[in-house]
C-alpha atoms as a PDB file:
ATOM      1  CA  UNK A   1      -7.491   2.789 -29.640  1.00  0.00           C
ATOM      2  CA  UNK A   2      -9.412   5.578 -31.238  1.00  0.00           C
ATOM      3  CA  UNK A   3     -12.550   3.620 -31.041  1.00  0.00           C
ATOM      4  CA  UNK A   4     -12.315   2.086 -27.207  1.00  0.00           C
ATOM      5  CA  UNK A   5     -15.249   1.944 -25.889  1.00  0.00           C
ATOM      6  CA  UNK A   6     -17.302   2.885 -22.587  1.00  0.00           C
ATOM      7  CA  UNK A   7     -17.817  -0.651 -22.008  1.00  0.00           C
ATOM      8  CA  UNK A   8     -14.331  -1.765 -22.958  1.00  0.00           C
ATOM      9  CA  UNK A   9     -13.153   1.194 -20.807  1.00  0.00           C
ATOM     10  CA  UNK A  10     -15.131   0.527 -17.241  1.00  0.00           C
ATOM     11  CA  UNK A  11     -13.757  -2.740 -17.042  1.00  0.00           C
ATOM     12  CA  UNK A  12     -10.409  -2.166 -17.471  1.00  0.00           C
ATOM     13  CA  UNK A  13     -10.871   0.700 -15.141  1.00  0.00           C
ATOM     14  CA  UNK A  14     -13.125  -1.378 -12.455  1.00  0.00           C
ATOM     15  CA  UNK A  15     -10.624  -4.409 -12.629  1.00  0.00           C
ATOM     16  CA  UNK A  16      -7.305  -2.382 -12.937  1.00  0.00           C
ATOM     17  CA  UNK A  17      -8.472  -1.007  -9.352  1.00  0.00           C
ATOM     18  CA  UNK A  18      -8.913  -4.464  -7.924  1.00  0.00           C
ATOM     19  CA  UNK A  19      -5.930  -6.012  -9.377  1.00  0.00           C
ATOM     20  CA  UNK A  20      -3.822  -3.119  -8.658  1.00  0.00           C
ATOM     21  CA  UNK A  21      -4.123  -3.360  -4.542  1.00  0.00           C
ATOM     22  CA  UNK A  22      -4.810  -7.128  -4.551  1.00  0.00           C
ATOM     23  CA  UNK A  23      -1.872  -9.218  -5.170  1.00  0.00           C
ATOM     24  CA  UNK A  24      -2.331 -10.766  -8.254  1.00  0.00           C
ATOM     25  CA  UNK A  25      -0.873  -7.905 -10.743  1.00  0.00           C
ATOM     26  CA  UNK A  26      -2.617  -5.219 -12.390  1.00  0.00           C
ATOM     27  CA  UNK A  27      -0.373  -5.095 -15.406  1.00  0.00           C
ATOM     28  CA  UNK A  28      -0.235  -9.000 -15.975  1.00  0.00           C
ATOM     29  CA  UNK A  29      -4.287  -8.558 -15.829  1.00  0.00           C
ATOM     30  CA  UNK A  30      -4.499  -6.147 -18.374  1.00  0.00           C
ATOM     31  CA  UNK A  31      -2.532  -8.226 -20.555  1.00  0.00           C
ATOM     32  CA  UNK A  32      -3.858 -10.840 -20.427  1.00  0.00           C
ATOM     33  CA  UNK A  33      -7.587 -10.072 -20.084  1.00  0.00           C
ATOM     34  CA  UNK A  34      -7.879  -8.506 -23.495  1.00  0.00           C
ATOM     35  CA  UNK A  35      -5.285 -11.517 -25.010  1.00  0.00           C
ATOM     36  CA  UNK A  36      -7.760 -13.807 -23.948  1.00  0.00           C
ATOM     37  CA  UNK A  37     -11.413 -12.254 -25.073  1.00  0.00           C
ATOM     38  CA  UNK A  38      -9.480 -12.082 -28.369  1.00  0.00           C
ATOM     39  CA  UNK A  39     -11.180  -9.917 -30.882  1.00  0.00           C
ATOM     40  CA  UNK A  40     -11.717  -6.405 -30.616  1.00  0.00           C
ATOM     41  CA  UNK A  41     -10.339  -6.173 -27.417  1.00  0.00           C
ATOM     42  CA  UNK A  42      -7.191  -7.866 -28.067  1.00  0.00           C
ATOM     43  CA  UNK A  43      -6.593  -5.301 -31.045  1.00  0.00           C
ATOM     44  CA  UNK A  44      -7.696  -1.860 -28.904  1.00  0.00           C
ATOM     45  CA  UNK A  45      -5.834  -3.255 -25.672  1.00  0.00           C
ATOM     46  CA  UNK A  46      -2.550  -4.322 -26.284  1.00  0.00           C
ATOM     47  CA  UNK A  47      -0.297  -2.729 -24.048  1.00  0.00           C
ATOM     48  CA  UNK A  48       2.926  -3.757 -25.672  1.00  0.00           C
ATOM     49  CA  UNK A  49       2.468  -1.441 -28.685  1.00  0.00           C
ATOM     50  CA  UNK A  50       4.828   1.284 -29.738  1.00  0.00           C
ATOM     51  CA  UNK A  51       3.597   4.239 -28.296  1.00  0.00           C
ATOM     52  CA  UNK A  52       0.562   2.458 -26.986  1.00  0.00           C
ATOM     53  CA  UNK A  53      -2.317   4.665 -25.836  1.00  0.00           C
ATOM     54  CA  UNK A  54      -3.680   1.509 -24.198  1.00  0.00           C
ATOM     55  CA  UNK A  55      -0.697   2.055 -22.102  1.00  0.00           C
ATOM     56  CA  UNK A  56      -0.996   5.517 -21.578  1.00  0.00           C
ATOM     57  CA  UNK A  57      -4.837   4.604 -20.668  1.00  0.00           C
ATOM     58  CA  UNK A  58      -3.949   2.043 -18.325  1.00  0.00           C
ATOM     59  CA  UNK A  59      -1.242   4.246 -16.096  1.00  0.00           C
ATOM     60  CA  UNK A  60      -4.176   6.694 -16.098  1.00  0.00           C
ATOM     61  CA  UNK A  61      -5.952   5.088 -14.177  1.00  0.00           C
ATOM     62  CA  UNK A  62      -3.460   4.955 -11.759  1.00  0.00           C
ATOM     63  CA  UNK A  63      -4.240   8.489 -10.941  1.00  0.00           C
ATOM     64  CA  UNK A  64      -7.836   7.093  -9.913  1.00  0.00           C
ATOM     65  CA  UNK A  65      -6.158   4.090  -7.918  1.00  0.00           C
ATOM     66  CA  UNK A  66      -3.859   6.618  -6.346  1.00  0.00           C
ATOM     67  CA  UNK A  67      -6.807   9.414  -5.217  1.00  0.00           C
ATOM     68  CA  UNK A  68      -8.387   6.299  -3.491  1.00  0.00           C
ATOM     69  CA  UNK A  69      -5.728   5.341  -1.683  1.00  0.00           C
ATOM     70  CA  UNK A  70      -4.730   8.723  -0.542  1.00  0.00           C
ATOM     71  CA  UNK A  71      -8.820   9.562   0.557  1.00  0.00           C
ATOM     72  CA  UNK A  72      -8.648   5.966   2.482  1.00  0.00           C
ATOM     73  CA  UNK A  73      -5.024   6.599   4.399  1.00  0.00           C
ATOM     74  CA  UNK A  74      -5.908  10.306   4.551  1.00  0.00           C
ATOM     75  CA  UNK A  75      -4.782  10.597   8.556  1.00  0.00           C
ATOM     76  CA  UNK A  76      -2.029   9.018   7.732  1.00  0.00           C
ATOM     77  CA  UNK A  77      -0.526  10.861   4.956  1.00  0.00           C
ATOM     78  CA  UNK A  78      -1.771  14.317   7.076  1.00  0.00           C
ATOM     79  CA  UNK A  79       0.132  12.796   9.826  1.00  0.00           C
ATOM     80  CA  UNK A  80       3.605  11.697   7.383  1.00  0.00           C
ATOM     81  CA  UNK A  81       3.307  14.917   5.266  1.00  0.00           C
ATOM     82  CA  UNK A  82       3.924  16.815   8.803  1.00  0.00           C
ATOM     83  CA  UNK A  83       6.316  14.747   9.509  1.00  0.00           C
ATOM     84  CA  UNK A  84       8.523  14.927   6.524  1.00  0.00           C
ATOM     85  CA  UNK A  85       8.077  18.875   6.354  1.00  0.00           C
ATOM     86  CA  UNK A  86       8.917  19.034   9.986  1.00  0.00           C
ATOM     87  CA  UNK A  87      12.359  17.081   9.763  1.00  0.00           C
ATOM     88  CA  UNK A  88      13.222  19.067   7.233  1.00  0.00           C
ATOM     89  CA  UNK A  89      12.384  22.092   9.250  1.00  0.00           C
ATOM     90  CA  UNK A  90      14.319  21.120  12.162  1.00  0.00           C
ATOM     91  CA  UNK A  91      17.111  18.649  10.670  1.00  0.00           C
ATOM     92  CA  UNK A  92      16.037  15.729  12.519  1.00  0.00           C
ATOM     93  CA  UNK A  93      14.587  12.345  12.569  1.00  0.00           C
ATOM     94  CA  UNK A  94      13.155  12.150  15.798  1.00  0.00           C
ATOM     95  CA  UNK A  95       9.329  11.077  15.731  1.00  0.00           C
ATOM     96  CA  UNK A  96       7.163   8.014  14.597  1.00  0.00           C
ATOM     97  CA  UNK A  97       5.871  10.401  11.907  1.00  0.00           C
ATOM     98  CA  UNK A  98       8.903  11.813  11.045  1.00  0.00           C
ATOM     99  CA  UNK A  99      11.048   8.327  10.756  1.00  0.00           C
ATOM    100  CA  UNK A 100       7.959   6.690   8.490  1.00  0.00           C
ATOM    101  CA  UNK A 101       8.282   9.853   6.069  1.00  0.00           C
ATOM    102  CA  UNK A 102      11.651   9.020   5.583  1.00  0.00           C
ATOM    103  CA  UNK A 103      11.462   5.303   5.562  1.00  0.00           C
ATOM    104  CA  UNK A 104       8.762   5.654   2.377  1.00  0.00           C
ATOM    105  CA  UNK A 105      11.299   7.700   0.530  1.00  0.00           C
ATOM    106  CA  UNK A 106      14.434   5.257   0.724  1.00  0.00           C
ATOM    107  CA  UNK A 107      11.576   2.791   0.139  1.00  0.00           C
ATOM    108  CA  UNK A 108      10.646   4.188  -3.066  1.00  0.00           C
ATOM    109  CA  UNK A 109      13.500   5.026  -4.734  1.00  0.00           C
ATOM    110  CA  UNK A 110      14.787   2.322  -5.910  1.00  0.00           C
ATOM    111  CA  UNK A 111      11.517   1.271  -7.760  1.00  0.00           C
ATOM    112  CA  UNK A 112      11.521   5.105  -8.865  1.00  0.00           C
ATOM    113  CA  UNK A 113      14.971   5.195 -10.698  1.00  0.00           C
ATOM    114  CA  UNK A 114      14.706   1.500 -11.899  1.00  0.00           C
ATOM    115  CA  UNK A 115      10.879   2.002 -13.699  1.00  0.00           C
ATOM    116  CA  UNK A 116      12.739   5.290 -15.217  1.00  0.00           C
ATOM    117  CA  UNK A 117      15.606   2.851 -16.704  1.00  0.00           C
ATOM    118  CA  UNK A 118      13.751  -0.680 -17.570  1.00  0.00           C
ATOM    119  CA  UNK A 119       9.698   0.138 -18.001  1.00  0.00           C
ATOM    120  CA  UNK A 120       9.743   0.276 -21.892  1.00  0.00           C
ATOM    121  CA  UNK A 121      12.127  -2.690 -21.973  1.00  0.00           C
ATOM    122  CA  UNK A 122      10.240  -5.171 -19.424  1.00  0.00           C
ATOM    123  CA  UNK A 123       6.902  -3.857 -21.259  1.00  0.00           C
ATOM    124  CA  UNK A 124       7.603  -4.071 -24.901  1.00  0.00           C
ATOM    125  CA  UNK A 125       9.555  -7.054 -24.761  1.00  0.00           C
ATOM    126  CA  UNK A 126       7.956  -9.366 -21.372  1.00  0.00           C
ATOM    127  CA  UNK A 127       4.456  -6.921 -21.560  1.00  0.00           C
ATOM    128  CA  UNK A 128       2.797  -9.574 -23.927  1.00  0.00           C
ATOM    129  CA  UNK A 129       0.228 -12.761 -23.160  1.00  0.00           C
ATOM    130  CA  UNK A 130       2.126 -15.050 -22.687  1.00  0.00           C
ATOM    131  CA  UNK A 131       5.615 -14.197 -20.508  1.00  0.00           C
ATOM    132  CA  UNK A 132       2.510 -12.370 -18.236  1.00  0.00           C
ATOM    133  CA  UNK A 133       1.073 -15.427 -17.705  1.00  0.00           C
ATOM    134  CA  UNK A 134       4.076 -17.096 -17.106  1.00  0.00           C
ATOM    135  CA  UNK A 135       4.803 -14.193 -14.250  1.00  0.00           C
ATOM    136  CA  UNK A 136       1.719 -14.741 -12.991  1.00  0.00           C
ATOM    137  CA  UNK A 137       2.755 -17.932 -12.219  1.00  0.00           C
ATOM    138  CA  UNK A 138       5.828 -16.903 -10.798  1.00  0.00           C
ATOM    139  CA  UNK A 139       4.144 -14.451  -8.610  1.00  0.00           C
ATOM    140  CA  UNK A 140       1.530 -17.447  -7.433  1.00  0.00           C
ATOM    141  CA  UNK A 141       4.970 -19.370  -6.111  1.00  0.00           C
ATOM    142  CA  UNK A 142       6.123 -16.306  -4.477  1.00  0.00           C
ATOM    143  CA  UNK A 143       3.185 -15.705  -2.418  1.00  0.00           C
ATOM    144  CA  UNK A 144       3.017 -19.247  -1.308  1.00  0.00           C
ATOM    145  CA  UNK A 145       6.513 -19.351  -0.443  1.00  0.00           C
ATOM    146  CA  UNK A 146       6.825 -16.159   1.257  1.00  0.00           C
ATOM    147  CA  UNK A 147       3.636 -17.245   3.117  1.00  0.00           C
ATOM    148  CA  UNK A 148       5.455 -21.097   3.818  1.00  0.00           C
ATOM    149  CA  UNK A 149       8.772 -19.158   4.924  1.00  0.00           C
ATOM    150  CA  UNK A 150       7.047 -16.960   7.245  1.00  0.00           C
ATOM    151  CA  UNK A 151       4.621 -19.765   8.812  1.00  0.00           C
ATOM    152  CA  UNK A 152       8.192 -21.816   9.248  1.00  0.00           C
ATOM    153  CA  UNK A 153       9.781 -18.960  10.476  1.00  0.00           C
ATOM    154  CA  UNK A 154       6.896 -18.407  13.096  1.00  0.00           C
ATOM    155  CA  UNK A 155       6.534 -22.429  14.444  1.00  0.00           C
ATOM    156  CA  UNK A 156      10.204 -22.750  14.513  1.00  0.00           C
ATOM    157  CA  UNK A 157      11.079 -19.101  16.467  1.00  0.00           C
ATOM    158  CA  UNK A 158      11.795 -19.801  20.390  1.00  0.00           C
ATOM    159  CA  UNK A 159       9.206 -18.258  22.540  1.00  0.00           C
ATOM    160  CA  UNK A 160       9.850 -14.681  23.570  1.00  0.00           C
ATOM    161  CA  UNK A 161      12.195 -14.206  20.205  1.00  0.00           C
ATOM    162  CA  UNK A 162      11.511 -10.811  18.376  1.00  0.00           C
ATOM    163  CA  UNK A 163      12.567  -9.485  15.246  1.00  0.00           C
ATOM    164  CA  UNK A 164      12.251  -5.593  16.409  1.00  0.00           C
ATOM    165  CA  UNK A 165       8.889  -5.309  14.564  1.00  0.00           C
ATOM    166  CA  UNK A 166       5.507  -7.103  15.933  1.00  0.00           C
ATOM    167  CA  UNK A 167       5.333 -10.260  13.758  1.00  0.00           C
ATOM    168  CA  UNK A 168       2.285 -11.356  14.992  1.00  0.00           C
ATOM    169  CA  UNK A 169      -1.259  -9.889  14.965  1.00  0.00           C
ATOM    170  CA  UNK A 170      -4.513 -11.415  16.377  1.00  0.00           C
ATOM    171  CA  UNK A 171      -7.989  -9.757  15.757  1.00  0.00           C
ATOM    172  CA  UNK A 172      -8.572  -6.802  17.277  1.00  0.00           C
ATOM    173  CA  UNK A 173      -4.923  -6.419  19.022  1.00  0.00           C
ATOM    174  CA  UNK A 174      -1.352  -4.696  17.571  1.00  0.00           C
ATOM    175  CA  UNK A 175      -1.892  -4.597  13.457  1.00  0.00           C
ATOM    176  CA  UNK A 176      -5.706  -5.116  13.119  1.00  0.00           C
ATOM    177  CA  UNK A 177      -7.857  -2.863  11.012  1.00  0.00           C
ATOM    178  CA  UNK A 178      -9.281  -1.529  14.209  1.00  0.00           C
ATOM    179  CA  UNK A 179      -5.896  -0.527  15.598  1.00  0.00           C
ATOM    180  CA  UNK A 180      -5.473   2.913  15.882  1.00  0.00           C
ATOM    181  CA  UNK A 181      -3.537   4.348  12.335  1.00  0.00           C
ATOM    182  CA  UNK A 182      -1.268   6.634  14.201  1.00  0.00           C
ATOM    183  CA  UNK A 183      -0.144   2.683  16.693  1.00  0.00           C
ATOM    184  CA  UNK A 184       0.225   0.976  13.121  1.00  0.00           C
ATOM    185  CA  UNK A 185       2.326   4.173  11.967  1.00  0.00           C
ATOM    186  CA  UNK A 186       4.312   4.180  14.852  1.00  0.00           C
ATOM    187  CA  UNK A 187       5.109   0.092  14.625  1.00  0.00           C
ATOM    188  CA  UNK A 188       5.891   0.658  10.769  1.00  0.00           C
ATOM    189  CA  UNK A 189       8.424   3.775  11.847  1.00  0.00           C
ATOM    190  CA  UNK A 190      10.741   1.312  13.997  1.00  0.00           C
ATOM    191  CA  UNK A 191      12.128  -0.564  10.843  1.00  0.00           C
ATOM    192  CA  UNK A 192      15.430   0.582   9.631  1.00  0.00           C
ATOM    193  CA  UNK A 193      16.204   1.779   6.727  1.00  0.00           C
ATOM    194  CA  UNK A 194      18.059  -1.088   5.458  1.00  0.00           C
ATOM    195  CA  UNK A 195      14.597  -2.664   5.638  1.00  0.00           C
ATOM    196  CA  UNK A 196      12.516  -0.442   4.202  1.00  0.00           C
ATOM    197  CA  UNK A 197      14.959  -0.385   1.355  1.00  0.00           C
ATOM    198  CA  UNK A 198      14.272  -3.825   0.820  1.00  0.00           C
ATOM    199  CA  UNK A 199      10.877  -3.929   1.116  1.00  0.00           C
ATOM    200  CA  UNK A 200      10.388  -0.836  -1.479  1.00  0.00           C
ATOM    201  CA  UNK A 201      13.122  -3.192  -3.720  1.00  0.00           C
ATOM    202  CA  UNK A 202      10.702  -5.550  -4.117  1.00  0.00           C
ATOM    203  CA  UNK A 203       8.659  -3.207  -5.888  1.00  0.00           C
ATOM    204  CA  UNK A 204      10.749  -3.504  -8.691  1.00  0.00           C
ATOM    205  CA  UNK A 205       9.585  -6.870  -9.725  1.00  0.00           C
ATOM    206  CA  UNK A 206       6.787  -5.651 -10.418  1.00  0.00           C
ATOM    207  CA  UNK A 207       7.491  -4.044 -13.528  1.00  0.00           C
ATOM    208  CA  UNK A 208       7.221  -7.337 -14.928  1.00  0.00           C
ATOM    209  CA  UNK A 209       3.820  -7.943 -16.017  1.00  0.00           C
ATOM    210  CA  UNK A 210       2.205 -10.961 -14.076  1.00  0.00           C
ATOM    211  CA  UNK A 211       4.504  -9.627 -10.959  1.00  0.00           C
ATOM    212  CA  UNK A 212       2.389  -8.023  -8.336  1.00  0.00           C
ATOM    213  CA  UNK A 213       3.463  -4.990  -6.398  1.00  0.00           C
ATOM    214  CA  UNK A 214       1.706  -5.291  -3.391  1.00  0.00           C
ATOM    215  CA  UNK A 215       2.411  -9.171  -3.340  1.00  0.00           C
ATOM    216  CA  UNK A 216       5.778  -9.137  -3.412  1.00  0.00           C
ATOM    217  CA  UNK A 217       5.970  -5.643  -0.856  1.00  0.00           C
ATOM    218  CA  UNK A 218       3.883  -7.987   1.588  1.00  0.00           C
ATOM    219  CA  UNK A 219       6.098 -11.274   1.327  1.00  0.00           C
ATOM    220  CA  UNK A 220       9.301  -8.850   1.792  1.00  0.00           C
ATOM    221  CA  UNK A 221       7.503  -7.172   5.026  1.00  0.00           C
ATOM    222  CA  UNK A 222       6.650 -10.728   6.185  1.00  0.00           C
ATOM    223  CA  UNK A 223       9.897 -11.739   6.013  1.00  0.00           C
ATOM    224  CA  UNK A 224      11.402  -9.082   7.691  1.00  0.00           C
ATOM    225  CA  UNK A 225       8.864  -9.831  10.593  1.00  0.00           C
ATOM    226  CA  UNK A 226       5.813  -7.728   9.897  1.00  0.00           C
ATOM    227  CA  UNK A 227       2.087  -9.097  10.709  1.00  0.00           C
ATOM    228  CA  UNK A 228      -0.081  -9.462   8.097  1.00  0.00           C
ATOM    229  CA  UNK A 229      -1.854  -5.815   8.320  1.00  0.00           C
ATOM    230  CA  UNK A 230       1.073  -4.158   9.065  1.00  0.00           C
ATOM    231  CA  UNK A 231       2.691  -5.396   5.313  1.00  0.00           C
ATOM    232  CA  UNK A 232      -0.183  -4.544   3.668  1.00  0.00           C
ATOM    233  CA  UNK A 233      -0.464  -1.380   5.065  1.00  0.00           C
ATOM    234  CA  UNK A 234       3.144  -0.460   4.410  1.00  0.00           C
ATOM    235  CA  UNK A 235       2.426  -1.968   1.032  1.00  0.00           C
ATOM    236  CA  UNK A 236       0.071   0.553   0.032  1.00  0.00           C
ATOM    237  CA  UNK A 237       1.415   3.561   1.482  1.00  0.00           C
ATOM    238  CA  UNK A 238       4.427   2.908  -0.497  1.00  0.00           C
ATOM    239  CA  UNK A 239       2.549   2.538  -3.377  1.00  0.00           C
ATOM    240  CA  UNK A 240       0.767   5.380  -3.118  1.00  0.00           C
ATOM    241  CA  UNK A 241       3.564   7.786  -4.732  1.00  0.00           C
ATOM    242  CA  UNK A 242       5.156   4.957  -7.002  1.00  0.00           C
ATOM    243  CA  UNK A 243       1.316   4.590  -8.687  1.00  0.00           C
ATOM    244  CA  UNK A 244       0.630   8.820  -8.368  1.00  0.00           C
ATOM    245  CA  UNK A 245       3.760   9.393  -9.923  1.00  0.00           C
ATOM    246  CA  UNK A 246       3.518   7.112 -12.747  1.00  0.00           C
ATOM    247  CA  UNK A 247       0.301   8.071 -13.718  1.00  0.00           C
ATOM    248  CA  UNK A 248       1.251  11.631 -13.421  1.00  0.00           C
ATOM    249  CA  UNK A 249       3.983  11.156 -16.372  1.00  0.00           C
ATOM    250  CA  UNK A 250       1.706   9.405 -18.327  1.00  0.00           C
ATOM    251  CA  UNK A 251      -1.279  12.124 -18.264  1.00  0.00           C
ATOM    252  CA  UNK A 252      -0.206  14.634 -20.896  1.00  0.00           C
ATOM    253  CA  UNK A 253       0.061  11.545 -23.099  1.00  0.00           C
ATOM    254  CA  UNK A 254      -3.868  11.385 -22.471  1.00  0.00           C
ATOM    255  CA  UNK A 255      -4.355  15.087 -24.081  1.00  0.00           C
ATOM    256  CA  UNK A 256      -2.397  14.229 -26.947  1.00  0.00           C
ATOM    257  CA  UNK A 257      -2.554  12.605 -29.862  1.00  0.00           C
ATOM    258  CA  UNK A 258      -3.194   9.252 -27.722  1.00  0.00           C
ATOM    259  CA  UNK A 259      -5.777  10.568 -25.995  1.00  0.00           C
ATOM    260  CA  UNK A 260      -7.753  11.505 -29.057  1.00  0.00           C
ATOM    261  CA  UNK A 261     -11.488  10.674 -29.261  1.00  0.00           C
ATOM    262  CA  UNK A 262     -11.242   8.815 -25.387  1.00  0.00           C
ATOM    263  CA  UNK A 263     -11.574  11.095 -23.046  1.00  0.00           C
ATOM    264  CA  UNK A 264     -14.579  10.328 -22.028  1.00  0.00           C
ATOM    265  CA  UNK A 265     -14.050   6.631 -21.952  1.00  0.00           C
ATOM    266  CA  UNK A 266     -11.213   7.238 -19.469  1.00  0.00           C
ATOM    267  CA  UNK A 267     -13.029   9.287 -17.352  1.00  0.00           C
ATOM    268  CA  UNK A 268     -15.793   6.344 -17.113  1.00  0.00           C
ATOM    269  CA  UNK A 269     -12.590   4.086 -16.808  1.00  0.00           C
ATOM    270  CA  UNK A 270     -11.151   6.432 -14.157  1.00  0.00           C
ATOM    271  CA  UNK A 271     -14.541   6.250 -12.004  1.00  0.00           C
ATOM    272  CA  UNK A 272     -14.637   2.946 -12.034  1.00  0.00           C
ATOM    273  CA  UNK A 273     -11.393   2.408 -11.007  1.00  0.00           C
ATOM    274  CA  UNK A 274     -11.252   4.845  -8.000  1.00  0.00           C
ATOM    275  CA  UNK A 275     -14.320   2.890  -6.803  1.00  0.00           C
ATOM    276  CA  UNK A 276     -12.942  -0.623  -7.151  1.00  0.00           C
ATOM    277  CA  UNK A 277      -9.693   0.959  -5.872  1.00  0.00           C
ATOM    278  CA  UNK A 278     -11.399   2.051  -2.602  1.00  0.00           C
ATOM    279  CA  UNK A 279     -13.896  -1.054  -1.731  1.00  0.00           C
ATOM    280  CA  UNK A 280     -10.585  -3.283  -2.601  1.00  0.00           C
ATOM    281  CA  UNK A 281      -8.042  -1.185   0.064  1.00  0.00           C
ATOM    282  CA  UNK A 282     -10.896  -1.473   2.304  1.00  0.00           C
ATOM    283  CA  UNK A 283     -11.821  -4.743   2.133  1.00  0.00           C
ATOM    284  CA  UNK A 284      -7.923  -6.217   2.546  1.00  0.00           C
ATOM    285  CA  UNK A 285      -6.907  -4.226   5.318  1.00  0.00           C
ATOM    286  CA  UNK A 286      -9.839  -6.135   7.212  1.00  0.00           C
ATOM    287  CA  UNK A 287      -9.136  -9.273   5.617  1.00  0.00           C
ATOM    288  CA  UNK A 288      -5.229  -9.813   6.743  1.00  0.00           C
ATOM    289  CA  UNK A 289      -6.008  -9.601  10.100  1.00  0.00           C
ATOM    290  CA  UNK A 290      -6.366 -13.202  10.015  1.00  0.00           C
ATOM    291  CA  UNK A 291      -5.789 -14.181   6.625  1.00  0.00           C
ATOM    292  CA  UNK A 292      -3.053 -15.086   4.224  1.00  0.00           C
ATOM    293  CA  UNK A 293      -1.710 -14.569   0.877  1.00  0.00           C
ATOM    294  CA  UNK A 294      -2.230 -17.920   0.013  1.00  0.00           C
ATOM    295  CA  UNK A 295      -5.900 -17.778  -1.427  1.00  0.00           C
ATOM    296  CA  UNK A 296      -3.980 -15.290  -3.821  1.00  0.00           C
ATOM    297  CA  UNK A 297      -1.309 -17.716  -4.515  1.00  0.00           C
ATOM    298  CA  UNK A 298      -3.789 -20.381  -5.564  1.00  0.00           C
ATOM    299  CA  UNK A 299      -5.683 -17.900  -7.716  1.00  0.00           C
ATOM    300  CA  UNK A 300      -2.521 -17.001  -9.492  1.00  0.00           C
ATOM    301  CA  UNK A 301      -1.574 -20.526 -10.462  1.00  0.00           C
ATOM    302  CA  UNK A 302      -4.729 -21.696 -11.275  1.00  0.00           C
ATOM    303  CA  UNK A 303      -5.348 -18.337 -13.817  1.00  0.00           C
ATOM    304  CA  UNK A 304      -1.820 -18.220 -15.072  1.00  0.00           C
ATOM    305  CA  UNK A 305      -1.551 -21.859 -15.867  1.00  0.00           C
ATOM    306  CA  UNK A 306      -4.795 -22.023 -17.581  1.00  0.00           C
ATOM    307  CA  UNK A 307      -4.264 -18.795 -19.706  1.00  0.00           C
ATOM    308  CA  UNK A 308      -0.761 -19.925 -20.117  1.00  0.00           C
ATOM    309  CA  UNK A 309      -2.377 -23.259 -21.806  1.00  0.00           C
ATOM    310  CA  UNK A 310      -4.824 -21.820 -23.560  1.00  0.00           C
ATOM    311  CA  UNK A 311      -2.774 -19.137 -24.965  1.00  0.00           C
ATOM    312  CA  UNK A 312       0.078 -21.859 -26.277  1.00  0.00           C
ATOM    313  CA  UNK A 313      -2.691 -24.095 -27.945  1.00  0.00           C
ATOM    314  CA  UNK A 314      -5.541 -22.342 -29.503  1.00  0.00           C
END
């Protein structure tokens, strides 16, 4: 890892932003994208190593993924920040603001405590080409189903029936991009806490590389009756401290002995990755407003089962 270099560096960086926010896993892309260049890469990227300072590269970046999201949901964390200091201030859980605070911390707990207990296991013993391409797969057939459940769940609903959270969301109207943050914040604060509990749960598949984060957030917020934009915005603003705060443990690793000789490759790496990090949150939020996750779920079938094959019989 001593000799990654710039190129090797910026994309990882540029596609570890992408993958991170679009649901199609991060980690199971940065397994499997070095397994299958082969080579070089496969030797200086192999995040399954003892000690690996590909790994401690790789969470990183999250730091860069995290800054993006914060600068793009800015007004919102301003708004959730106050919120959370003001409960605390007055004992209460009384606003919008003050309710969504809380509902991202149950949320991301469970994820917190459970990456604490299983991340070296799930990476050094699943982190490796091929179970990531077999979770890749997976996380295709969750996507599609989540997406099949929730279409099923919409045809089949009598008219008038409501779930207690907007499940619907045209262009324009309740959950577009154009909506006003502080009307999506206020939809996202009247869950309960049993379901934000669930929906931040779901994070914890992802630990498994090939299992997406934001994928399987969004098919657990469509389930529970959330449009489209409204799961992937609560999606990414829980996110936001599960990807800050893992990158946070892994940065002193970077000034260490795994950091050695690469600190200016991961600062290239970290660029790109803010900026593919950024155009990515801002693209999706504009694309769910009246698309799917199935596109996704196709993608991740297609590229799982073909690196699955190719992996098996070279």
């Amino acid at each position: 890892m001593s000799d990654l270099t710039y190129l090797e560096a910026i994309v990882v960086g540029a596609f570890q932003g992408v993958t991170e926010l679009f649901p199609v896993s991060s980690l199971g892309h940065s397994v499997l994208v070095p397994a299958l260049v082969g080579g070089r890469w496969a030797r200086d990227l192999d995040v399954s190593a003892p000690e690996s300072p590909y790994l401690a590269f790789i969470v990183g970046l999250h730091v860069a993924t995290a800054a993006a999201l914060l600068i793009f949901f800015r007004r919102d964390w301003l708004r959730i920040i106050a919120g959370f200091i003001s409960s605390l201030r007055h004992r209460r859980i009384h606003t919008s603001s003050e309710r969504l605070a809380w509902l991202l911390i149950v949320g991301t707990i469970p994820v917190g405590v459970s990456g604490l207990l299983l991340e070296h296991l799930f990476r050094t013993t699943l982190g490796r080409p091929i179970p990531a391409a077999a979770f890749l797969i997976a996380n295709g057939v969750v996507l599609y189903v989540g997406e099949r459940l929730r279409h099923r769940a919409d045809t089949t609903a009598p008219v008038g029936a409501s779930s207690g959270v907007p499940a619907a969301a045209p262009a324009d109207g309740p959950g577009s991009a154009r909506d006003s943050g502080a009307v999506a914040d206020t939809r996202l604060a009247r869950m309960s806490l049993s379901q934000a509990t669930l929906i931040g749960s779901a994070q914890i598949l992802a630990l498994l590389a090939g299992i997406s984060r934001s994928g399987v957030t969004m098919v657990a917020g469509l389930l529970r009756g959330l449009s489209h934009t409204d799961a992937a915005r609560f999606s990414f603003l829980l996110a936001t401290p599960v990807i800050l705060a893992a990158g946070a443990l892994k940065i002193p690793d970077l000034f260490g002995p795994l950091g050695a000789g690469i600190h200016g490759p991961i600062i290239a790496g970290s660029i790109a990755s803010f900026v593919s990090a950024y155009l990515a949150v801002r693209f999706l939020t504009r694309y769910f407003e009246t698309r799917t996750l199935t596109p996704f779920a196709v993608y991740c079938l297609l590229f799982g089962t073909a690196s699955l094959l190719w992996l098996v019989v070279r």
